[in-house]
Each structure stands twice: as structure tokens, then as C-alpha cells.
PDB file of N, CA and C in Angstrom:
ATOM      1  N   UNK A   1     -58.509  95.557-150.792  1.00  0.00           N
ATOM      2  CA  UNK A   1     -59.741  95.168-151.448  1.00  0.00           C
ATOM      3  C   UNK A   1     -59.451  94.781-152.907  1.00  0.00           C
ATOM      4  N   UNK A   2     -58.682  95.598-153.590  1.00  0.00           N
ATOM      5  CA  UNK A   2     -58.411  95.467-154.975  1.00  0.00           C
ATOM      6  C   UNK A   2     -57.662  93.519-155.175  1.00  0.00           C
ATOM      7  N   UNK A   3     -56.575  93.386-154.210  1.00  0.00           N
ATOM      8  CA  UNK A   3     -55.912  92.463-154.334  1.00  0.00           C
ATOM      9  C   UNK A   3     -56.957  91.151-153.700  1.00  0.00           C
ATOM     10  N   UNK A   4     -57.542  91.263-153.187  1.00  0.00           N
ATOM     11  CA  UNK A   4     -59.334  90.654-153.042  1.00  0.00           C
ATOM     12  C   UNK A   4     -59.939  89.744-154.040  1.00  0.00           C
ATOM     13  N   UNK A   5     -60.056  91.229-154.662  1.00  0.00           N
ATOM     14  CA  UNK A   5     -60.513  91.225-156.181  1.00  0.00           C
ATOM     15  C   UNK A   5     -60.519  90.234-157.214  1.00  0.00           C
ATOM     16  N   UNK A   6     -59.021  90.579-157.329  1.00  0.00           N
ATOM     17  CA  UNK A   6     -58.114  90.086-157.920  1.00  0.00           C
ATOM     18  C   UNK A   6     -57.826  88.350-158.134  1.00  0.00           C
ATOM     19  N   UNK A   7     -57.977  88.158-156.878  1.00  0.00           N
ATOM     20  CA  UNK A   7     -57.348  86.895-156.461  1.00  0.00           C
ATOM     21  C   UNK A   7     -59.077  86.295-156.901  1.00  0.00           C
ATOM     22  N   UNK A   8     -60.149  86.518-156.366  1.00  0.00           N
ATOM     23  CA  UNK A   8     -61.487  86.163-156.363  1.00  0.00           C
ATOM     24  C   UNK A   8     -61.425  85.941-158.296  1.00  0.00           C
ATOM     25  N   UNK A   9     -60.906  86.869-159.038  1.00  0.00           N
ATOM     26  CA  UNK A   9     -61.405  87.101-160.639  1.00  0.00           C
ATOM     27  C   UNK A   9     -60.547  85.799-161.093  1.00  0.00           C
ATOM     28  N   UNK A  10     -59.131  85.494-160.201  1.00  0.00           N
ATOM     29  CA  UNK A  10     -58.171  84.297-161.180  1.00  0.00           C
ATOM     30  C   UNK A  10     -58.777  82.895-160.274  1.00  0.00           C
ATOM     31  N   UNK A  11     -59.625  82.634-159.442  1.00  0.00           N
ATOM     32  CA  UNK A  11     -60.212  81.646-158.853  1.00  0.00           C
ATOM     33  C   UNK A  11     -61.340  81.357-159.762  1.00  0.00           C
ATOM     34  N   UNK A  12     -62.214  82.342-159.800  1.00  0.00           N
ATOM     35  CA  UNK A  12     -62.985  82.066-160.968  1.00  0.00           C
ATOM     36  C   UNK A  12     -62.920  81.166-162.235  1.00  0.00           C
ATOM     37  N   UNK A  13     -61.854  82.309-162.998  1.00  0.00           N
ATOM     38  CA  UNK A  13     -61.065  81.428-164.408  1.00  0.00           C
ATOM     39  C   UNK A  13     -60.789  80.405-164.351  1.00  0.00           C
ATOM     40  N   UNK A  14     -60.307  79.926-162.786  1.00  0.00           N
ATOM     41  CA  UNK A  14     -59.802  78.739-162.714  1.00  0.00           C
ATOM     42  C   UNK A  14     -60.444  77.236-163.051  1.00  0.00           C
ATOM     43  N   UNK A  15     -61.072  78.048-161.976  1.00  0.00           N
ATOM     44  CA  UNK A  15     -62.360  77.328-162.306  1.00  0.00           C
ATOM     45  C   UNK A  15     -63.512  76.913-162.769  1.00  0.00           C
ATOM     46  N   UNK A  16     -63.703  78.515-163.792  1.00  0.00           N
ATOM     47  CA  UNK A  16     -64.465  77.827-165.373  1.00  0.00           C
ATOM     48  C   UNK A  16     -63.635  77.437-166.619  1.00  0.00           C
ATOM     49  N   UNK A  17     -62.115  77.683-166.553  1.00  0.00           N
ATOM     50  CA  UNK A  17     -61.036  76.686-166.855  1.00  0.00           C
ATOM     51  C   UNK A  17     -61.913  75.176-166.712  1.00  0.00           C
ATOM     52  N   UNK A  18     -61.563  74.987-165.644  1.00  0.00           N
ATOM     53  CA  UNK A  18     -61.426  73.007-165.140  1.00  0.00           C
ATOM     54  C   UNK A  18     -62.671  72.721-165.517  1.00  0.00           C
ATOM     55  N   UNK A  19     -63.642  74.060-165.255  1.00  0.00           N
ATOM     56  CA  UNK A  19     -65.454  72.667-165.110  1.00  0.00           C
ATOM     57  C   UNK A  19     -65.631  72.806-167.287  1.00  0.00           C
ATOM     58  N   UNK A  20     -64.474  73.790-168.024  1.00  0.00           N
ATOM     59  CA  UNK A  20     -65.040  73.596-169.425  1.00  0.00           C
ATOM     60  C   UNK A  20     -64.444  71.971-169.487  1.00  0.00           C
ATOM     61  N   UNK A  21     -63.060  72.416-169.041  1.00  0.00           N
ATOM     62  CA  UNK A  21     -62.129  70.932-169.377  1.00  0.00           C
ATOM     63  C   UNK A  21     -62.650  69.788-168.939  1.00  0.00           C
ATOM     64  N   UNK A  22     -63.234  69.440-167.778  1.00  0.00           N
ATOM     65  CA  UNK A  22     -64.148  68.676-167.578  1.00  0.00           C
ATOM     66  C   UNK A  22     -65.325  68.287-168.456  1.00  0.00           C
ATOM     67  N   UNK A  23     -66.125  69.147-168.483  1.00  0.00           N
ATOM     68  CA  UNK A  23     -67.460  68.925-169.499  1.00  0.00           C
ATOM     69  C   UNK A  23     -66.972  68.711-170.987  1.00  0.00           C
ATOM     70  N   UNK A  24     -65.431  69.587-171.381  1.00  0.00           N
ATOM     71  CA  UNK A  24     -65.133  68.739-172.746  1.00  0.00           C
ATOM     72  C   UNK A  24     -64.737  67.190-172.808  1.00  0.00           C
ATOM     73  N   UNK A  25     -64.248  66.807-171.572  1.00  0.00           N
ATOM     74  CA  UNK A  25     -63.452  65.616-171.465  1.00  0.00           C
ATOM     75  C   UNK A  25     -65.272  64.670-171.447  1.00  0.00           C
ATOM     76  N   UNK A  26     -65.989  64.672-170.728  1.00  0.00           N
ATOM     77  CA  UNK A  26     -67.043  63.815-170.176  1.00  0.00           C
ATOM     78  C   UNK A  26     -67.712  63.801-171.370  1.00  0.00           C
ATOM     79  N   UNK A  27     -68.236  64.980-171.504  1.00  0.00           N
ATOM     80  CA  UNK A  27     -69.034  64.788-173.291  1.00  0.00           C
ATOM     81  C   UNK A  27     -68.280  64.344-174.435  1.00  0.00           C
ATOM     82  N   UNK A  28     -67.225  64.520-174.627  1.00  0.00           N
ATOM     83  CA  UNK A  28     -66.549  63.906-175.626  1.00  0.00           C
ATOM     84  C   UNK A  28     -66.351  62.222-175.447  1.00  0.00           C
ATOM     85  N   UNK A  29     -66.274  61.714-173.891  1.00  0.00           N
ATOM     86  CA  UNK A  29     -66.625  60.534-174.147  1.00  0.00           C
ATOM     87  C   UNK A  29     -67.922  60.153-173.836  1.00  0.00           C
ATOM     88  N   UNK A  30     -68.778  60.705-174.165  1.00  0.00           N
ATOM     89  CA  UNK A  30     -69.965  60.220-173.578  1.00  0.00           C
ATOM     90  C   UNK A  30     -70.434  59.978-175.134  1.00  0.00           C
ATOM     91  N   UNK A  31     -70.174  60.950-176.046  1.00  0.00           N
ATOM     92  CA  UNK A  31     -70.481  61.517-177.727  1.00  0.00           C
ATOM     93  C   UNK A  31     -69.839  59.995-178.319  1.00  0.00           C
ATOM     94  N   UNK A  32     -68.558  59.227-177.622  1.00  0.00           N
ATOM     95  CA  UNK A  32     -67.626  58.249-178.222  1.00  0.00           C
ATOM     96  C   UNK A  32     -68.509  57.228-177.755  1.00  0.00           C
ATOM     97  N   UNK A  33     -69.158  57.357-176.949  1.00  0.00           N
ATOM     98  CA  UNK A  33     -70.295  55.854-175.945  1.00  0.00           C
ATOM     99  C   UNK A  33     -71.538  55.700-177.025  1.00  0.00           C
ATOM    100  N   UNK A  34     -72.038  56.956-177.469  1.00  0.00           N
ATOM    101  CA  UNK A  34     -73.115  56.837-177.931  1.00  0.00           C
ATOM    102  C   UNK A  34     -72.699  56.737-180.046  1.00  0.00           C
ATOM    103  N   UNK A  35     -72.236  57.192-180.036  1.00  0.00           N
ATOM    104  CA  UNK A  35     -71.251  56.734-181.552  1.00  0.00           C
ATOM    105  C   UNK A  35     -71.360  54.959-181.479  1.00  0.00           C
ATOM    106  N   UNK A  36     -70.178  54.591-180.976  1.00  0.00           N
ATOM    107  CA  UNK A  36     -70.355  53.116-180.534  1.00  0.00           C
ATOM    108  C   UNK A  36     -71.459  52.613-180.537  1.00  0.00           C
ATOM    109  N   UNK A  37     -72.250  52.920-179.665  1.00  0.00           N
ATOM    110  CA  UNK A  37     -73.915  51.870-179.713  1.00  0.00           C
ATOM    111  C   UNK A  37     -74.243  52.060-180.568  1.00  0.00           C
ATOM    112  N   UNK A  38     -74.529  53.227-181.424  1.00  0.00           N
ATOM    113  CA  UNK A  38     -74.857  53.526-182.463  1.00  0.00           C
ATOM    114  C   UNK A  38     -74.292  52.521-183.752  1.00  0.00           C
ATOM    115  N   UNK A  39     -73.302  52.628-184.199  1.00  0.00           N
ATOM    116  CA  UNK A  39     -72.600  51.737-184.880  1.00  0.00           C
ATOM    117  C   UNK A  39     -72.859  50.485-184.541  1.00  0.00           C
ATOM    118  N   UNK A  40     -72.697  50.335-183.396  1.00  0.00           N
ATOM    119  CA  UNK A  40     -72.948  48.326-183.133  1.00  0.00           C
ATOM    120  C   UNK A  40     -74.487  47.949-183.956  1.00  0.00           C
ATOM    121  N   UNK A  41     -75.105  48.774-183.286  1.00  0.00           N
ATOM    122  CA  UNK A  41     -76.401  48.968-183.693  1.00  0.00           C
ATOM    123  C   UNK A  41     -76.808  48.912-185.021  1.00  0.00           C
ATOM    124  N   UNK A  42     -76.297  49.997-185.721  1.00  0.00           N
ATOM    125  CA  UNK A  42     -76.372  49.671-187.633  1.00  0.00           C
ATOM    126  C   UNK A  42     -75.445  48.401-187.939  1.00  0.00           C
ATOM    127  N   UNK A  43     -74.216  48.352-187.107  1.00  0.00           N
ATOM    128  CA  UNK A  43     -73.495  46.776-187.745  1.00  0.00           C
ATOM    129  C   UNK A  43     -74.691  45.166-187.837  1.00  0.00           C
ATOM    130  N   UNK A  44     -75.598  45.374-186.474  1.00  0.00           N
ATOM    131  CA  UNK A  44     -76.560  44.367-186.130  1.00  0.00           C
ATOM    132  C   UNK A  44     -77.616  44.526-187.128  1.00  0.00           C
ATOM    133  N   UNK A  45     -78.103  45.954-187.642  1.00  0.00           N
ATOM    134  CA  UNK A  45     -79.628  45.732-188.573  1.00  0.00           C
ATOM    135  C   UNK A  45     -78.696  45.372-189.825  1.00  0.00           C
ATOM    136  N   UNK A  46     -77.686  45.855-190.155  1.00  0.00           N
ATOM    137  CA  UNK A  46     -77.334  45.889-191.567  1.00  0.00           C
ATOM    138  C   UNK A  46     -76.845  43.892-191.655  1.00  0.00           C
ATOM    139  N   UNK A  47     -76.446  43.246-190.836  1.00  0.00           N
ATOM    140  CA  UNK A  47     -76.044  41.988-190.561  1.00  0.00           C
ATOM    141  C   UNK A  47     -77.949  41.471-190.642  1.00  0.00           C
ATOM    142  N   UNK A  48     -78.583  41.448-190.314  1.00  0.00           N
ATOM    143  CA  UNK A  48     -79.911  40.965-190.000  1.00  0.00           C
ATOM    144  C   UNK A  48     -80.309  41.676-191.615  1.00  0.00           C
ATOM    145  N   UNK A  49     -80.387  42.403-192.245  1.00  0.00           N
ATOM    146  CA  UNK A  49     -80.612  42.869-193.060  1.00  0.00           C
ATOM    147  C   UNK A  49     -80.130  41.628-194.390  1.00  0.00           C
ATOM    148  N   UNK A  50     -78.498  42.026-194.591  1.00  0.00           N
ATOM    149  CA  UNK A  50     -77.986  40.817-195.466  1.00  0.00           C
ATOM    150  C   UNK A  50     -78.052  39.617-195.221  1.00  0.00           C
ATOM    151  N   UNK A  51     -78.231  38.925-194.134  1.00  0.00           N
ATOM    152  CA  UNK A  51     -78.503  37.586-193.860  1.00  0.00           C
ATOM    153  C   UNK A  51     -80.019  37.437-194.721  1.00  0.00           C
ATOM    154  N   UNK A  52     -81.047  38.233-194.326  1.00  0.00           N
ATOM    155  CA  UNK A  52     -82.496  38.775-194.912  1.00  0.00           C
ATOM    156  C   UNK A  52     -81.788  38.033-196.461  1.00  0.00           C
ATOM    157  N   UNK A  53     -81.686  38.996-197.022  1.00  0.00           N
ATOM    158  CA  UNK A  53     -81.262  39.294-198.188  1.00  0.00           C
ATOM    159  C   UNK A  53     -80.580  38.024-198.991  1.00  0.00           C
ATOM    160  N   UNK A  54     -79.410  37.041-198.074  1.00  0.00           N
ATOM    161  CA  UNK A  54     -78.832  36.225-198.655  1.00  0.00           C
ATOM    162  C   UNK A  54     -80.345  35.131-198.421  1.00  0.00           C
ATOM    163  N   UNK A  55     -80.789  34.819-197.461  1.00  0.00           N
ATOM    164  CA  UNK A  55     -82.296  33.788-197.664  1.00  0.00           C
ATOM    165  C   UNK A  55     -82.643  34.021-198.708  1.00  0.00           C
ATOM    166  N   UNK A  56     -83.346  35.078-199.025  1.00  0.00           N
ATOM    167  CA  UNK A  56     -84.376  35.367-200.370  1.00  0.00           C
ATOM    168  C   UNK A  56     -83.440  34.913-201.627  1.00  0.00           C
ATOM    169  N   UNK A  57     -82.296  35.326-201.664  1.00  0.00           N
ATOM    170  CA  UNK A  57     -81.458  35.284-203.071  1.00  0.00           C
ATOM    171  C   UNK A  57     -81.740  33.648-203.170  1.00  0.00           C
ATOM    172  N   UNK A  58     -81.463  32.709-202.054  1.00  0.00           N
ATOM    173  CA  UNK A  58     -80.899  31.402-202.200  1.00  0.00           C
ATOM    174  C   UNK A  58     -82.589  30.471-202.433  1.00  0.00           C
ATOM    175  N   UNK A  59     -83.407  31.463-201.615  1.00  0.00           N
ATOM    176  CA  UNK A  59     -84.772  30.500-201.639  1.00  0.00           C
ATOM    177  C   UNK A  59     -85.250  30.934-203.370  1.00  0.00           C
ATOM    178  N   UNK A  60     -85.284  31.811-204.262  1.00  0.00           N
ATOM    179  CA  UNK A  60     -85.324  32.407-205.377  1.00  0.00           C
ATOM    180  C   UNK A  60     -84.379  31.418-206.033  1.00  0.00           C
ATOM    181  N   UNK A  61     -82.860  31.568-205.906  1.00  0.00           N
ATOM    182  CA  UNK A  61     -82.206  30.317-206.807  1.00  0.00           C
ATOM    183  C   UNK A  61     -82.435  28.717-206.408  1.00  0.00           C
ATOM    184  N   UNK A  62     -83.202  28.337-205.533  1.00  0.00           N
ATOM    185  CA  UNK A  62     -83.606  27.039-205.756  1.00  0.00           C
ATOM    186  C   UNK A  62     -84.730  26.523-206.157  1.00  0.00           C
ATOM    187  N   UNK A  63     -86.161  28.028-206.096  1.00  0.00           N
ATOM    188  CA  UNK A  63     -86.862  27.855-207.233  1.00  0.00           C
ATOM    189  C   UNK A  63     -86.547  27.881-208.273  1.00  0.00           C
ATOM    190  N   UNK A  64     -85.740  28.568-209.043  1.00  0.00           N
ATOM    191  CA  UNK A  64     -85.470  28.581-210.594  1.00  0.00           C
ATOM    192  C   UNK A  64     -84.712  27.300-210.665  1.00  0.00           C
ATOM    193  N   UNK A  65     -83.955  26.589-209.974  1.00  0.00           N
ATOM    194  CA  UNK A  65     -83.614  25.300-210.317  1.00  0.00           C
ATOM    195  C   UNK A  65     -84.311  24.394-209.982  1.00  0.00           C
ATOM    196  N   UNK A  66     -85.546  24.497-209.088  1.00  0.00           N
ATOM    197  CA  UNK A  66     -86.438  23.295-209.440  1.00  0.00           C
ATOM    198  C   UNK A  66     -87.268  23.602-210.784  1.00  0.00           C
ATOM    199  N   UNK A  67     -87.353  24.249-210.861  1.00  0.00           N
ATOM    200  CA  UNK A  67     -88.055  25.022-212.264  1.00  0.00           C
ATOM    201  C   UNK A  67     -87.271  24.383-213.364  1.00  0.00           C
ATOM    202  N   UNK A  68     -86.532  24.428-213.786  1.00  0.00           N
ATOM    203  CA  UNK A  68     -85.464  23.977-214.516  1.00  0.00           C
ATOM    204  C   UNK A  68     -85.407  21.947-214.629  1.00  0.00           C
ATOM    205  N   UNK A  69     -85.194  21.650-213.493  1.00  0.00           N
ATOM    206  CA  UNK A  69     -85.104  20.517-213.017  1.00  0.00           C
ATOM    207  C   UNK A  69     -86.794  19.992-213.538  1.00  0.00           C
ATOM    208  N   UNK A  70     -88.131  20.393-213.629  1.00  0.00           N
ATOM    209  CA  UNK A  70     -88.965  20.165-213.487  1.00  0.00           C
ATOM    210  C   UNK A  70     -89.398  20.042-215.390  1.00  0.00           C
ATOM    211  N   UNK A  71     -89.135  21.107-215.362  1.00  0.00           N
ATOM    212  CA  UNK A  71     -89.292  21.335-216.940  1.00  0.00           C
ATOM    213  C   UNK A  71     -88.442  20.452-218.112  1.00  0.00           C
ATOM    214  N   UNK A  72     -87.074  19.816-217.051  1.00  0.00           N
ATOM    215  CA  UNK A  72     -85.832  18.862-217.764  1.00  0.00           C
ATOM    216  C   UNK A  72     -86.555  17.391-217.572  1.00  0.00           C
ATOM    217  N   UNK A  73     -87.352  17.320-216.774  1.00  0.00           N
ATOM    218  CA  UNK A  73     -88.278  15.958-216.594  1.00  0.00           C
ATOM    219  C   UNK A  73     -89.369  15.729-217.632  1.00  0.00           C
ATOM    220  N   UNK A  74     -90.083  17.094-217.236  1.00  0.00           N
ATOM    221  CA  UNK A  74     -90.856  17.134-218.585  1.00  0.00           C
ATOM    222  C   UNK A  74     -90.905  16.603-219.938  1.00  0.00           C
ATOM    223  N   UNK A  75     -89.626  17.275-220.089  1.00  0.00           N
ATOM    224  CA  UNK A  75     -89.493  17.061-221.669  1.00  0.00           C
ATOM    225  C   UNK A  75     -88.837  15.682-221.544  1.00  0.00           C
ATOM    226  N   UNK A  76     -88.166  14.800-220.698  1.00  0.00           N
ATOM    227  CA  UNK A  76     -87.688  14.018-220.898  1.00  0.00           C
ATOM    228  C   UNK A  76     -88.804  13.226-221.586  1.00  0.00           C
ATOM    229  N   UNK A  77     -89.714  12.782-219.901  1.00  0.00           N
ATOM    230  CA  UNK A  77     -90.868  12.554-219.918  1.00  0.00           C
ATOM    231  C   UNK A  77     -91.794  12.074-221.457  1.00  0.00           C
ATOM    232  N   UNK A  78     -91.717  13.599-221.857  1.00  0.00           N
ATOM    233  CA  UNK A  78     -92.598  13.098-223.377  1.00  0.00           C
ATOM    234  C   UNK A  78     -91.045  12.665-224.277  1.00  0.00           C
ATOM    235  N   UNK A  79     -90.024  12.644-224.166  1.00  0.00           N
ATOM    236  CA  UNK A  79     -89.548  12.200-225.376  1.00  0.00           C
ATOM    237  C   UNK A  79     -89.164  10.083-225.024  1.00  0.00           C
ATOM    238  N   UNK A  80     -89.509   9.902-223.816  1.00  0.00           N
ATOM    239  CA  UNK A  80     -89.552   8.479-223.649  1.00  0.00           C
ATOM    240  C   UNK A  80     -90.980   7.293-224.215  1.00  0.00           C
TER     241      UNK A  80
END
């Protein structure tokens, strides 16, 4: 009975051995799957973001140079 036991207690280990090693192996890539999307994900808003960002800068610097351009007419304007 003892040697029963025994054998039943190192089957066990064994096998909450393999199912940790398992569940570390699966979640650790599952943790690497969702990292990834994650990242793609901020790479895409932060890209949509600065693209954002470079419009406004460029639509802003071609008002101030029609501004410029407008005001250089101007004055031409009255000095003809």
C-alpha cells in the first residue's frame, strides 16, 4: 500500500510539474500575442496621430505664407 502511495504522490508532481510548464509556456506566449497587438496598435494611433499633426503644421505654414505673400502685394500695391 505504502509503495501505492508513493508511486500515486510522484505521478501527481509529475504532473502538476508538466500542466505548470505548460500553462507557463502557453501564457507566456499568449502575454507575447497580446504585447504585439498591443504595440502594432499604439505604432498605428501614434502614426495616424503624427501624420494628424504633420497636416495641421503644413496647413498653418501655408497660411502664414499666404499671409505674408498677401500683405507683400499689399504694400507693393500702394507703393505703385
Amino acid at each position: 500500500m505504502w509503495a501505492y502511495y508513493r508511486s500515486e504522490q510522484e505521478r501527481l508532481r509529475v504532473l502538476k510539474t508538466s500542466l505548470d510548464k505548460s500553462f507557463f509556456v502557453h501564457n507566456s506566449v499568449y502575454e507575447e500575442a497580446i504585447f504585439t497587438s498591443e504595440m502594432r496598435l499604439m505604432k498605428a494611433n501614434m502614426k495616424i496621430l503624427q501624420d494628424k499633426l504633420l497636416k495641421e503644421m503644413h496647413e498653418e505654414e501655408l497660411l502664414n505664407i499666404r499671409r505674408g505673400l498677401a500683405s507683400l502685394f499689399k504694400a507693393h500695391q500702394g507703393n505703385v
